[in-house]
C-alpha atoms as a PDB file:
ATOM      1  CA  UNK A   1      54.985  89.699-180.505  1.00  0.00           C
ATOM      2  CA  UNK A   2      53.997  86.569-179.408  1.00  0.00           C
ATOM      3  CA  UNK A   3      54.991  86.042-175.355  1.00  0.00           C
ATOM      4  CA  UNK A   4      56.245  81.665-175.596  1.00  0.00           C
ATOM      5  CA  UNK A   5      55.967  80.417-171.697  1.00  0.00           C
ATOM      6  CA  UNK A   6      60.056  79.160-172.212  1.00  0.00           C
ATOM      7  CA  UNK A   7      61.173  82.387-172.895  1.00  0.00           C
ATOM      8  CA  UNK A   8      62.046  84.540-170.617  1.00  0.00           C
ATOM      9  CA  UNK A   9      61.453  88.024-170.145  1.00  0.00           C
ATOM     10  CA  UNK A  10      64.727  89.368-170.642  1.00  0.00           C
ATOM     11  CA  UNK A  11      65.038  87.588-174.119  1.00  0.00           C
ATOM     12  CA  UNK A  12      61.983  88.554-175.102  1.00  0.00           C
ATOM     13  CA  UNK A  13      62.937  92.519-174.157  1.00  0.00           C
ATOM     14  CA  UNK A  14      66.310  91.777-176.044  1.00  0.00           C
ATOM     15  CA  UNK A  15      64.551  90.855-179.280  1.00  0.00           C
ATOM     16  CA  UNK A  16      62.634  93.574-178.723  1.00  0.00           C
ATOM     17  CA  UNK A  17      65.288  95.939-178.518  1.00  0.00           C
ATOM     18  CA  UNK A  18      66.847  94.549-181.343  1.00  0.00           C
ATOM     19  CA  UNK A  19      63.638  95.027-183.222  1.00  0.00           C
ATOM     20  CA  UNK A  20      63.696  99.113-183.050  1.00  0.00           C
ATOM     21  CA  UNK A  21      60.265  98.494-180.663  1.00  0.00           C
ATOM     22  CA  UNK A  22      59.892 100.801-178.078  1.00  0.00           C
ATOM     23  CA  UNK A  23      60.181 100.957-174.432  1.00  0.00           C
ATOM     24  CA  UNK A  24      56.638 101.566-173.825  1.00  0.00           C
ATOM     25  CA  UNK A  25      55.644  98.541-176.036  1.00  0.00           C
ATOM     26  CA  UNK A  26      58.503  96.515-174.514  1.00  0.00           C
ATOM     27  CA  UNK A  27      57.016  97.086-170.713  1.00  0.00           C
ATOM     28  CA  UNK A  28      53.536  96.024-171.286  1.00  0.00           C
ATOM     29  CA  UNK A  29      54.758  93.011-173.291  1.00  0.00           C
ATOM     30  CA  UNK A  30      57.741  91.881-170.235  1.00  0.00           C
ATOM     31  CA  UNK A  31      56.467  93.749-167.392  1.00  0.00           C
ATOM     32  CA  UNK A  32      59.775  94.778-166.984  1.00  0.00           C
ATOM     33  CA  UNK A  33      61.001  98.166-165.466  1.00  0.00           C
ATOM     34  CA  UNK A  34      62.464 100.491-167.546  1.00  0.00           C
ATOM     35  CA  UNK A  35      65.468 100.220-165.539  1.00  0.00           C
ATOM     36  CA  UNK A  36      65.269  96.627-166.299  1.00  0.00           C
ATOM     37  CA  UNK A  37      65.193  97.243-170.069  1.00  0.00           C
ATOM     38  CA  UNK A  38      68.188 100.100-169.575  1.00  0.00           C
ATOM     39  CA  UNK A  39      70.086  97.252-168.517  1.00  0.00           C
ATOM     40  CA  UNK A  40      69.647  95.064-171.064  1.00  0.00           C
ATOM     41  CA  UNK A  41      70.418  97.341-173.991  1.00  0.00           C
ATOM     42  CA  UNK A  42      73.850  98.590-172.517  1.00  0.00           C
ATOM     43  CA  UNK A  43      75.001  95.184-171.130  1.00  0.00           C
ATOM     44  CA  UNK A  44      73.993  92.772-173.738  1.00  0.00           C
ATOM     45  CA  UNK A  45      72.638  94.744-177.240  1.00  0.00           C
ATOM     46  CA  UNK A  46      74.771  97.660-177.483  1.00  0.00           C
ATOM     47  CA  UNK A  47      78.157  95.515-177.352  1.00  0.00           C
ATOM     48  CA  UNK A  48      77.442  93.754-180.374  1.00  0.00           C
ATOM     49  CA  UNK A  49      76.820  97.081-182.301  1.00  0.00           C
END
């Protein structure tokens, strides 16, 4: 996945997420924490499914 400089992290981990990736793939690609990416997918992708 290309990593643009005006995205941020936490978009980029959402259209991860959304993707199916994994959260292996999604850390080395953020540098988020998994608790990070936890976060993310109950607060802001899970709602919408």
């Amino acid at each position: 996945m290309d990593n643009k400089s005006n995205e941020s992290p936490e978009s980029i981990a959402k259209e991860m997420l959304i993707a199916g990736e994994t959260y292996d793939a999604i850390m080395s690609a953020t540098n988020l924490r998994l608790k990070d990416i936890k976060r993310i997918q109950e607060k802001e992708v899970n709602p919408h499914f």
